[in-house]
N, C-alpha and C. Protein backbone atom coordinates (compact mmCIF):
# COMPACT_ATOMS: atom_id res chain seq x y z
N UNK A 1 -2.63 -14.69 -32.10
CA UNK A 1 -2.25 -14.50 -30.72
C UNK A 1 -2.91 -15.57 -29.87
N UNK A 2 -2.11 -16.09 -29.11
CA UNK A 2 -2.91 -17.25 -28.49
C UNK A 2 -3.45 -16.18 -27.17
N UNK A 3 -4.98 -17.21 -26.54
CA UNK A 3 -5.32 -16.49 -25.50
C UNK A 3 -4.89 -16.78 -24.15
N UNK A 4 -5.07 -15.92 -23.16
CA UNK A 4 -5.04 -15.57 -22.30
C UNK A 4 -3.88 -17.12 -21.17
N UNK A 5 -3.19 -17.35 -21.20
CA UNK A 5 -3.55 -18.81 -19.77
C UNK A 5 -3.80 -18.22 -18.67
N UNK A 6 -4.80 -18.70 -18.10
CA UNK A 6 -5.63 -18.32 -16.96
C UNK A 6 -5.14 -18.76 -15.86
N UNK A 7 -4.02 -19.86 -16.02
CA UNK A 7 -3.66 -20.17 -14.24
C UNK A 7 -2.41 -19.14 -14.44
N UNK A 8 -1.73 -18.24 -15.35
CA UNK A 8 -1.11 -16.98 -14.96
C UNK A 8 -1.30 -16.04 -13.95
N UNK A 9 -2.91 -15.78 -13.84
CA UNK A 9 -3.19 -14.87 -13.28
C UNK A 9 -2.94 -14.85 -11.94
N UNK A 10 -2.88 -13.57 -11.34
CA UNK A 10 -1.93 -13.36 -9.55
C UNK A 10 -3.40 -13.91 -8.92
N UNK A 11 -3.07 -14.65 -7.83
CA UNK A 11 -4.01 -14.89 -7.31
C UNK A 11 -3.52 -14.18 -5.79
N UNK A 12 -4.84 -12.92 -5.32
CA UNK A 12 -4.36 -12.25 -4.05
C UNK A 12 -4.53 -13.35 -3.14
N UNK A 13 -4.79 -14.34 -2.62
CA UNK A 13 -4.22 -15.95 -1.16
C UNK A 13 -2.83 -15.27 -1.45
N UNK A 14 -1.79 -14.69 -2.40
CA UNK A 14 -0.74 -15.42 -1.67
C UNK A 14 -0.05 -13.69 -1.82
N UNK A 15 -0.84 -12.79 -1.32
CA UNK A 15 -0.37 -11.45 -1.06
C UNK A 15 0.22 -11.27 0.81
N UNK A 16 1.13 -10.45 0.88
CA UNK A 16 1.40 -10.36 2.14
C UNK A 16 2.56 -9.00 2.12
N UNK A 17 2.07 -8.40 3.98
CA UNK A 17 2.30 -7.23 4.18
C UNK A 17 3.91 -7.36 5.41
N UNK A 18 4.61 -6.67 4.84
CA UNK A 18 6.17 -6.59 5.74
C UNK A 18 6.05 -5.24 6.32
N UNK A 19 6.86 -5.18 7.46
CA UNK A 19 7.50 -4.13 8.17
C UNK A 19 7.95 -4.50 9.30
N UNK A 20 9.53 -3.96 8.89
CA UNK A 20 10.93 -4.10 9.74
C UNK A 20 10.98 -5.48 9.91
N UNK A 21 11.03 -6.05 7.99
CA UNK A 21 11.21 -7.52 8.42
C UNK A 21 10.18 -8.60 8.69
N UNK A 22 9.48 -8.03 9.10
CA UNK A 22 8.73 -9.14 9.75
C UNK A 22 7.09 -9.00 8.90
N UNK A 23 6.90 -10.09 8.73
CA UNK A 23 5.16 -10.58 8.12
C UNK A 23 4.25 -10.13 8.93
N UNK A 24 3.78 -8.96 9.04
CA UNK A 24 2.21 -9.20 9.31
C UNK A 24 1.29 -10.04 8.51
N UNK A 25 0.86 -11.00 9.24
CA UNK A 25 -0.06 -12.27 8.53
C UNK A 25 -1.55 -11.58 9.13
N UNK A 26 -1.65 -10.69 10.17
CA UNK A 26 -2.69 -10.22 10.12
C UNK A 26 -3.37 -10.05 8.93
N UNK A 27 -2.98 -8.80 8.36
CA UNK A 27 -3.43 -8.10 7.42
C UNK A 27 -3.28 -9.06 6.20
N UNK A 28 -4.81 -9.27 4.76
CA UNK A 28 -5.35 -9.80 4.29
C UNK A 28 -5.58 -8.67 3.19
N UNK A 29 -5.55 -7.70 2.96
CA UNK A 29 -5.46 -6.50 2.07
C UNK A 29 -4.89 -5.69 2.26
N UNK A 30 -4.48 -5.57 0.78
CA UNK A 30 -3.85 -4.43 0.84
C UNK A 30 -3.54 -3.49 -0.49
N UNK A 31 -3.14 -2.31 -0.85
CA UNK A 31 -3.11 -1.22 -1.85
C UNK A 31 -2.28 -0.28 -1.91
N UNK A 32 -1.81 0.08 -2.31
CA UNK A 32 -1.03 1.66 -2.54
C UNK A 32 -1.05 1.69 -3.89
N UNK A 33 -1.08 3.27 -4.62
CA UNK A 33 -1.17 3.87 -5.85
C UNK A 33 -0.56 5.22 -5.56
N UNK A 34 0.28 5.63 -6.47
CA UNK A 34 0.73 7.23 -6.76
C UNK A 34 0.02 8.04 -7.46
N UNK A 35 -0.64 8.85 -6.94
CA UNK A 35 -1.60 9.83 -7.89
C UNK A 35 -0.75 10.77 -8.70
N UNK A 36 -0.51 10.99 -9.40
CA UNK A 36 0.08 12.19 -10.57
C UNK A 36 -0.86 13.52 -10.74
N UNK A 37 -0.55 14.77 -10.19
CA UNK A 37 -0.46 15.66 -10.20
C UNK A 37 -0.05 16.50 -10.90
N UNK A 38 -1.46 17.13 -12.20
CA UNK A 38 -0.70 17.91 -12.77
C UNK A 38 -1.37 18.87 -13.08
N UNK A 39 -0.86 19.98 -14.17
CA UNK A 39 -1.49 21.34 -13.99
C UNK A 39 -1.77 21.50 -15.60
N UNK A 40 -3.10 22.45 -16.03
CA UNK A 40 -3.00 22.41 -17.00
C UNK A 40 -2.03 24.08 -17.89
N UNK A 41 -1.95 23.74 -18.98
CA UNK A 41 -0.84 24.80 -19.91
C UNK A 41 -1.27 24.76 -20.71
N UNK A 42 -1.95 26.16 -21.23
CA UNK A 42 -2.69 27.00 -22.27
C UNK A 42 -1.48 27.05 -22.98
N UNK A 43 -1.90 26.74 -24.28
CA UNK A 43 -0.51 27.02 -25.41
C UNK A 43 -1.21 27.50 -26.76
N UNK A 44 -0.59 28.40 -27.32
CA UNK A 44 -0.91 29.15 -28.52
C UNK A 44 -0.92 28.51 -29.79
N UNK A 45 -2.03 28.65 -30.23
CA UNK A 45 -2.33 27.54 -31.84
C UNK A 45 -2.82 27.12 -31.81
N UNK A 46 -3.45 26.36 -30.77
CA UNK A 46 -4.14 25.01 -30.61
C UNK A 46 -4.97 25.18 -29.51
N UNK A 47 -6.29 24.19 -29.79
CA UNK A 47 -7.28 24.51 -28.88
C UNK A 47 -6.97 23.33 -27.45
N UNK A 48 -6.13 22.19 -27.14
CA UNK A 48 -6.03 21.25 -26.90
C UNK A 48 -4.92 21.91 -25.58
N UNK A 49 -5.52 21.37 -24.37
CA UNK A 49 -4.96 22.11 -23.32
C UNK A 49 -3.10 21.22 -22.80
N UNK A 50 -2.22 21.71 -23.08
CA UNK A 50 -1.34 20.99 -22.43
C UNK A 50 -1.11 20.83 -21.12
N UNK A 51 -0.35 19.34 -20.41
CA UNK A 51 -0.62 19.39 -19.02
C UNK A 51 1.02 19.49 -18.39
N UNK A 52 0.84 19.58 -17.31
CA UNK A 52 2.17 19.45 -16.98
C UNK A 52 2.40 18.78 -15.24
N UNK A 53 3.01 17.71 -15.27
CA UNK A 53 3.38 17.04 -14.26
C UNK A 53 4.32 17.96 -13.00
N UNK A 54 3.72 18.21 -12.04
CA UNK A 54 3.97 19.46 -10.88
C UNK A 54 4.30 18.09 -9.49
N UNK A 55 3.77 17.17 -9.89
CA UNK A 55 3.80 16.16 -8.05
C UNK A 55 3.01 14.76 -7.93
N UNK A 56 3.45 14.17 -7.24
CA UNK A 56 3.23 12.66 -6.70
C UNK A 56 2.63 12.60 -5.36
N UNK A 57 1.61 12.16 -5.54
CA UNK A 57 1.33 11.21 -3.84
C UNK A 57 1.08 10.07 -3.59
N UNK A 58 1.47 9.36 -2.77
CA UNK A 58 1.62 8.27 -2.74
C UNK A 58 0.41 8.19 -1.59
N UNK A 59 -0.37 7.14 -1.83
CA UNK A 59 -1.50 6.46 -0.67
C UNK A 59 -1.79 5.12 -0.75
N UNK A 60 -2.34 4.92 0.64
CA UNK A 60 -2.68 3.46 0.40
C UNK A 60 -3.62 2.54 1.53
N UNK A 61 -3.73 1.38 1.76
CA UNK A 61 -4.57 1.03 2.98
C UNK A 61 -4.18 -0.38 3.10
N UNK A 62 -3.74 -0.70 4.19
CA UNK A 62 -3.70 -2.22 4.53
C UNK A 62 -4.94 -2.63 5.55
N UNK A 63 -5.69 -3.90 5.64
CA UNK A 63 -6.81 -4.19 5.87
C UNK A 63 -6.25 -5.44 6.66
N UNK A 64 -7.25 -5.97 7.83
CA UNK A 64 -7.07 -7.14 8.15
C UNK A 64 -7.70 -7.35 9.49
N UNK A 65 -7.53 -8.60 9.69
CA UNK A 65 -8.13 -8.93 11.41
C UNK A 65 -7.15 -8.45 12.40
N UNK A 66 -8.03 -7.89 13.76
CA UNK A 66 -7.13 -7.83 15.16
C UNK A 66 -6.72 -8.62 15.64
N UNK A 67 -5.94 -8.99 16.20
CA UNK A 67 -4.87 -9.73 16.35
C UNK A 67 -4.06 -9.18 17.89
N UNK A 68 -3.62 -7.93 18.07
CA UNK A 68 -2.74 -7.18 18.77
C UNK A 68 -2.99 -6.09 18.77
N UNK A 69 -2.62 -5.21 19.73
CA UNK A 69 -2.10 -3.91 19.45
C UNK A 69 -1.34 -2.84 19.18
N UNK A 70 -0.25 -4.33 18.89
CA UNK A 70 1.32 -3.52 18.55
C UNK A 70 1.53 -3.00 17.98
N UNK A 71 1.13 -2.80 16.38
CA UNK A 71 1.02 -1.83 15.29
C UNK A 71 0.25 -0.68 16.09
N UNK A 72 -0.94 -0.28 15.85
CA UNK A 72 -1.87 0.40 16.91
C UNK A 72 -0.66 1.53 17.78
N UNK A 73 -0.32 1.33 18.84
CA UNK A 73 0.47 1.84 20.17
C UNK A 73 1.97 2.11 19.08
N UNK A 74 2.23 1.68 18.26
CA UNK A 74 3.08 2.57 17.47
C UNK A 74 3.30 3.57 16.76
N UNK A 75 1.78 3.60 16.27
CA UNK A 75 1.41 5.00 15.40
C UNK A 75 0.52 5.64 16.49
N UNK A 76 0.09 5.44 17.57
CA UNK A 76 -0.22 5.82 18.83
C UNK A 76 0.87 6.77 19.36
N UNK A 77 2.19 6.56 19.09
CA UNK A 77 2.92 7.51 20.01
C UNK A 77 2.75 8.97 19.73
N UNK A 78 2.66 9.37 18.82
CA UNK A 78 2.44 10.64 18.22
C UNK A 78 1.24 11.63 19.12
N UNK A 79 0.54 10.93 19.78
CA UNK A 79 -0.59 11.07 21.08
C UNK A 79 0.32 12.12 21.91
N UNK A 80 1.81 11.60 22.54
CA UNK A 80 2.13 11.62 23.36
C UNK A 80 3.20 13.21 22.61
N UNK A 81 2.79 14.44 23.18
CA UNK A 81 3.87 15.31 22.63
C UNK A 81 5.28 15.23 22.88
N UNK A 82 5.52 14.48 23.24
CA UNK A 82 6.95 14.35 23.60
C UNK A 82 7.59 13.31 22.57
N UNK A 83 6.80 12.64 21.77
CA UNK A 83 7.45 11.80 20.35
C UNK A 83 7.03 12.12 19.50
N UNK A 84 8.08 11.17 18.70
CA UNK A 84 7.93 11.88 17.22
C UNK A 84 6.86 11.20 16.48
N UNK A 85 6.04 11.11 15.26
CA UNK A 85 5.32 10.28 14.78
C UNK A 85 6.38 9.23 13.85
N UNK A 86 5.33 7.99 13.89
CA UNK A 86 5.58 6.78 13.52
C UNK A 86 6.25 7.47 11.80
N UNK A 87 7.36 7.11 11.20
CA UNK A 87 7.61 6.87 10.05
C UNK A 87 8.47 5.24 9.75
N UNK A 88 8.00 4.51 8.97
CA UNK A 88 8.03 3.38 8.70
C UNK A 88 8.53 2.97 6.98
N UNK A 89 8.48 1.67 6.70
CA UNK A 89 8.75 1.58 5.65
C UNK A 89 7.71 -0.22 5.78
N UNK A 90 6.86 -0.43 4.30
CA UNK A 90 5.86 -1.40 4.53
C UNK A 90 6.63 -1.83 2.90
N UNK A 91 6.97 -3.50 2.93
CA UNK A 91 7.13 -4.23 1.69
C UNK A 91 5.64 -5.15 1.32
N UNK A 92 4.80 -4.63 -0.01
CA UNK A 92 3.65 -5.34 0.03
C UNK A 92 4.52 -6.44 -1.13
N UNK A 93 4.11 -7.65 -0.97
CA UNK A 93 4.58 -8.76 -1.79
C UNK A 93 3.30 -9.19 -2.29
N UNK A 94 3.57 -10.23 -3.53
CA UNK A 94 2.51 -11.15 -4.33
C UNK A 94 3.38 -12.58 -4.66
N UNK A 95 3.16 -13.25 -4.31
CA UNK A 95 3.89 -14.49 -4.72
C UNK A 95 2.98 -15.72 -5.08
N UNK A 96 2.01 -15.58 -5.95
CA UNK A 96 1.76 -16.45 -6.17
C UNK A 96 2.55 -17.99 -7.13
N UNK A 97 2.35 -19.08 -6.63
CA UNK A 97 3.59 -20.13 -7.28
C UNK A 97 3.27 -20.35 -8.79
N UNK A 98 2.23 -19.81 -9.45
CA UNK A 98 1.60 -20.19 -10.54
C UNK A 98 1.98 -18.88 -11.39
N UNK A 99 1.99 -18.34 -11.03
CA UNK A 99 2.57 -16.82 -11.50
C UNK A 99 3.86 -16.97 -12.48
N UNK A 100 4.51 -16.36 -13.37
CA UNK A 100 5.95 -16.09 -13.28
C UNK A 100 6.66 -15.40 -12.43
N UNK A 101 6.65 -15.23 -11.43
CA UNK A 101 7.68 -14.91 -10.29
C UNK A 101 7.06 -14.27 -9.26
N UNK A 102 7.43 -13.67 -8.81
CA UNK A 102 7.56 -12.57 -7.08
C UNK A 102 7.53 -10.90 -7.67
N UNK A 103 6.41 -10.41 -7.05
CA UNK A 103 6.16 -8.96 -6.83
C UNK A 103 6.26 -8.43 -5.70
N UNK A 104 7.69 -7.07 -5.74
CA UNK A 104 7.83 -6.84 -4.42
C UNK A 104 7.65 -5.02 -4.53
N UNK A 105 7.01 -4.29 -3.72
CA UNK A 105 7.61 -3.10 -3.93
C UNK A 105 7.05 -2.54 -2.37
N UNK A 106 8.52 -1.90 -1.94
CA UNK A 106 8.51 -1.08 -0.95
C UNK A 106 8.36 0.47 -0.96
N UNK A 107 7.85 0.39 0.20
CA UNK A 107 6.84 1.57 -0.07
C UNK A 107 7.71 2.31 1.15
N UNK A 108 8.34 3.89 0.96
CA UNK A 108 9.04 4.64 1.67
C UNK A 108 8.33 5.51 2.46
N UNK A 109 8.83 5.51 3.89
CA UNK A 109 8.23 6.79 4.57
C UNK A 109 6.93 6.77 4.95
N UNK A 110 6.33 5.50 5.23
CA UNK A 110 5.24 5.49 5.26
C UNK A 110 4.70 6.36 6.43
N UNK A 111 3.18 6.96 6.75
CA UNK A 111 2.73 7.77 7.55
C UNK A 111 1.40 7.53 7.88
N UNK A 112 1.17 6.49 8.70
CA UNK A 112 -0.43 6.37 8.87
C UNK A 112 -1.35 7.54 8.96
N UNK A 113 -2.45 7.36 8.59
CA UNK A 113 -3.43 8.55 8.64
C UNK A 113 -4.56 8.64 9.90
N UNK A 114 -4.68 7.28 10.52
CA UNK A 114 -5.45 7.15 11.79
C UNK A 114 -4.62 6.75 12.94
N UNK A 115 -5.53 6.53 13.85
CA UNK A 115 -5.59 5.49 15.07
C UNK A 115 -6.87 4.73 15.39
N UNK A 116 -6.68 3.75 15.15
CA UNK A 116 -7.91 3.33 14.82
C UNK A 116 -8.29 2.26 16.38
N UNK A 117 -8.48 2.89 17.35
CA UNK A 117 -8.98 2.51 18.72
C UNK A 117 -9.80 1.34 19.11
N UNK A 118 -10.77 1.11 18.61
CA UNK A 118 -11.37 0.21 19.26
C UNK A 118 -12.83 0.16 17.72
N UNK A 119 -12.48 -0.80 17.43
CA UNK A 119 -13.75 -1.32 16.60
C UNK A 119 -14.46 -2.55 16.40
N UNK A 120 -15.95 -3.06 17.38
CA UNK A 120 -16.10 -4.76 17.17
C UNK A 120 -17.97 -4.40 16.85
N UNK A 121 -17.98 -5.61 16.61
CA UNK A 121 -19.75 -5.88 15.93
C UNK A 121 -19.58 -7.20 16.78
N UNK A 122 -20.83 -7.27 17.47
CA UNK A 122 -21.15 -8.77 17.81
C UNK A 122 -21.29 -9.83 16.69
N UNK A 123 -20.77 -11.28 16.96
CA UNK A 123 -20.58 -11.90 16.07
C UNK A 123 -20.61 -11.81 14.64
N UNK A 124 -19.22 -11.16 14.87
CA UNK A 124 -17.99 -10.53 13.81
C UNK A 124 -16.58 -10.74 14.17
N UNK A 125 -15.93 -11.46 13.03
CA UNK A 125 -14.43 -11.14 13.51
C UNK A 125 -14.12 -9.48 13.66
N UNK A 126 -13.02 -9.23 14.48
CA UNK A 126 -12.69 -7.94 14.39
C UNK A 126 -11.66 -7.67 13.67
N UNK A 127 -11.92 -6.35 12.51
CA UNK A 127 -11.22 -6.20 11.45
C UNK A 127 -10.70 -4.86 12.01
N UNK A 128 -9.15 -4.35 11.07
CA UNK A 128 -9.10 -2.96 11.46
C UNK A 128 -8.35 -2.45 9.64
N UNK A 129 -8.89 -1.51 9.45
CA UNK A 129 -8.43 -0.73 8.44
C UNK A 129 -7.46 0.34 8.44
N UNK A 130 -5.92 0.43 8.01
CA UNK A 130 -4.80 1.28 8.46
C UNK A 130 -5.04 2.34 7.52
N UNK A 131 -5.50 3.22 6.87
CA UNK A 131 -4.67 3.98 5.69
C UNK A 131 -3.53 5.02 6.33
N UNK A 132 -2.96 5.07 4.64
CA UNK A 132 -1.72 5.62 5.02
C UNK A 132 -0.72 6.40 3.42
N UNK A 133 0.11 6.90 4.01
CA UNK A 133 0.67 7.71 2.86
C UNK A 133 2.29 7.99 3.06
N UNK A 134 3.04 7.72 1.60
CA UNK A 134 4.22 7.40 2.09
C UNK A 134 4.93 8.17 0.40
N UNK A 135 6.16 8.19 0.51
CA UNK A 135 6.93 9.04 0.00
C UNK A 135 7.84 8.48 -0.70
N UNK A 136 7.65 7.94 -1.76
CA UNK A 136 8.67 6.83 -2.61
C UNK A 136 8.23 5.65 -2.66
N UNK A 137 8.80 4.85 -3.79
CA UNK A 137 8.56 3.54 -3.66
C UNK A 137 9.82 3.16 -4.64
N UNK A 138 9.85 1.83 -4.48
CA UNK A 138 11.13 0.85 -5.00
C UNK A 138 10.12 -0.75 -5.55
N UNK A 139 10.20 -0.93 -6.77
CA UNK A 139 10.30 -1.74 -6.79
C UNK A 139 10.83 -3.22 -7.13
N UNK A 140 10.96 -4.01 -6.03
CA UNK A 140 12.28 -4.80 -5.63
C UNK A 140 12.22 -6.07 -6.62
N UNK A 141 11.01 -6.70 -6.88
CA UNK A 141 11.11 -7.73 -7.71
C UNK A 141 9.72 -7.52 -8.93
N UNK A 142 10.36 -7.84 -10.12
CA UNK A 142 9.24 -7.58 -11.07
C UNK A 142 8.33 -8.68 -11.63
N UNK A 143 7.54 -8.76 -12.23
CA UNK A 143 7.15 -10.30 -12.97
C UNK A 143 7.30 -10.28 -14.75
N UNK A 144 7.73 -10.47 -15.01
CA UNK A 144 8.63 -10.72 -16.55
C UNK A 144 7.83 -11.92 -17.02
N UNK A 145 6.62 -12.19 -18.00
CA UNK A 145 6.27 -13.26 -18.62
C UNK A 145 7.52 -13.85 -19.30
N UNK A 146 7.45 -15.19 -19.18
CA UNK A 146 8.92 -16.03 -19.45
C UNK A 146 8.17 -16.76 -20.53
């Protein structure tokens, strides 16, 4: 088996966060994972517990410098009882050119978990941390070693 080639590997420089289209270049990290949910099942004969898959959750966190407050005052409306809360849809990409191809997967229904108001440190950039949780995913482009 030959080893590894090392300029394969994804390099996160060329990760980036979408919604409604458009690049947030803010944000510099990012994550989502589906947790699997399951239950365990006592079965007769055997001492070895069977499990059983009951549910999915989907979570995640995008990270990055302030910039604006336009994201912010969107998941902000929910403040206001008279709207509805923010539901969204976020495409995290990987494209590195060294790679075999483009990683895309959109993430459904997304639902921020904060509002994250006001956060600075004296000489510090100002960073803000979104998490969030969303309900499906698709994913749009795969990477296939060629």
């Amino acid at each position: 088996m030959a080893p590894l080639d090392s300029t394969r590997v994804i390099n996160g420089h060329f990760g980036q966060v979408w919604k409604d289209g458009r690049w947030l270049t803010n944000f510099r990290q990012a994550e989502a994972s589906v947790e699997i949910t399951k239950e365990d099942v006592p079965r007769s004969g055997t001492r070895w517990m069977g499990k059983k898959v009951v549910g999915l959750a989907g979570t995640g966190t995008i990270s990055g410098y302030k910039i604006t407050t336009a994201l912010i005052e969107e998941i902000g409306q929910i403040a206001d009882d008279r709207n509805p809360s923010l539901v969204t849809e976020l495409i995290l990409k990987l494209d590195d050119p060294d790679s075999f191809g483009a990683y895309r997967v959109r993430l459904k229904r997304v639902q921020f978990d904060t509002i994250p108001l006001m956060n600075f440190e004296a000489g510090s950039l100002v960073e803000e941390e979104l998490p969030f949780t969303f309900e499906g995913y698709e994913l749009l482009d795969r990477i296939v070693e060629q």
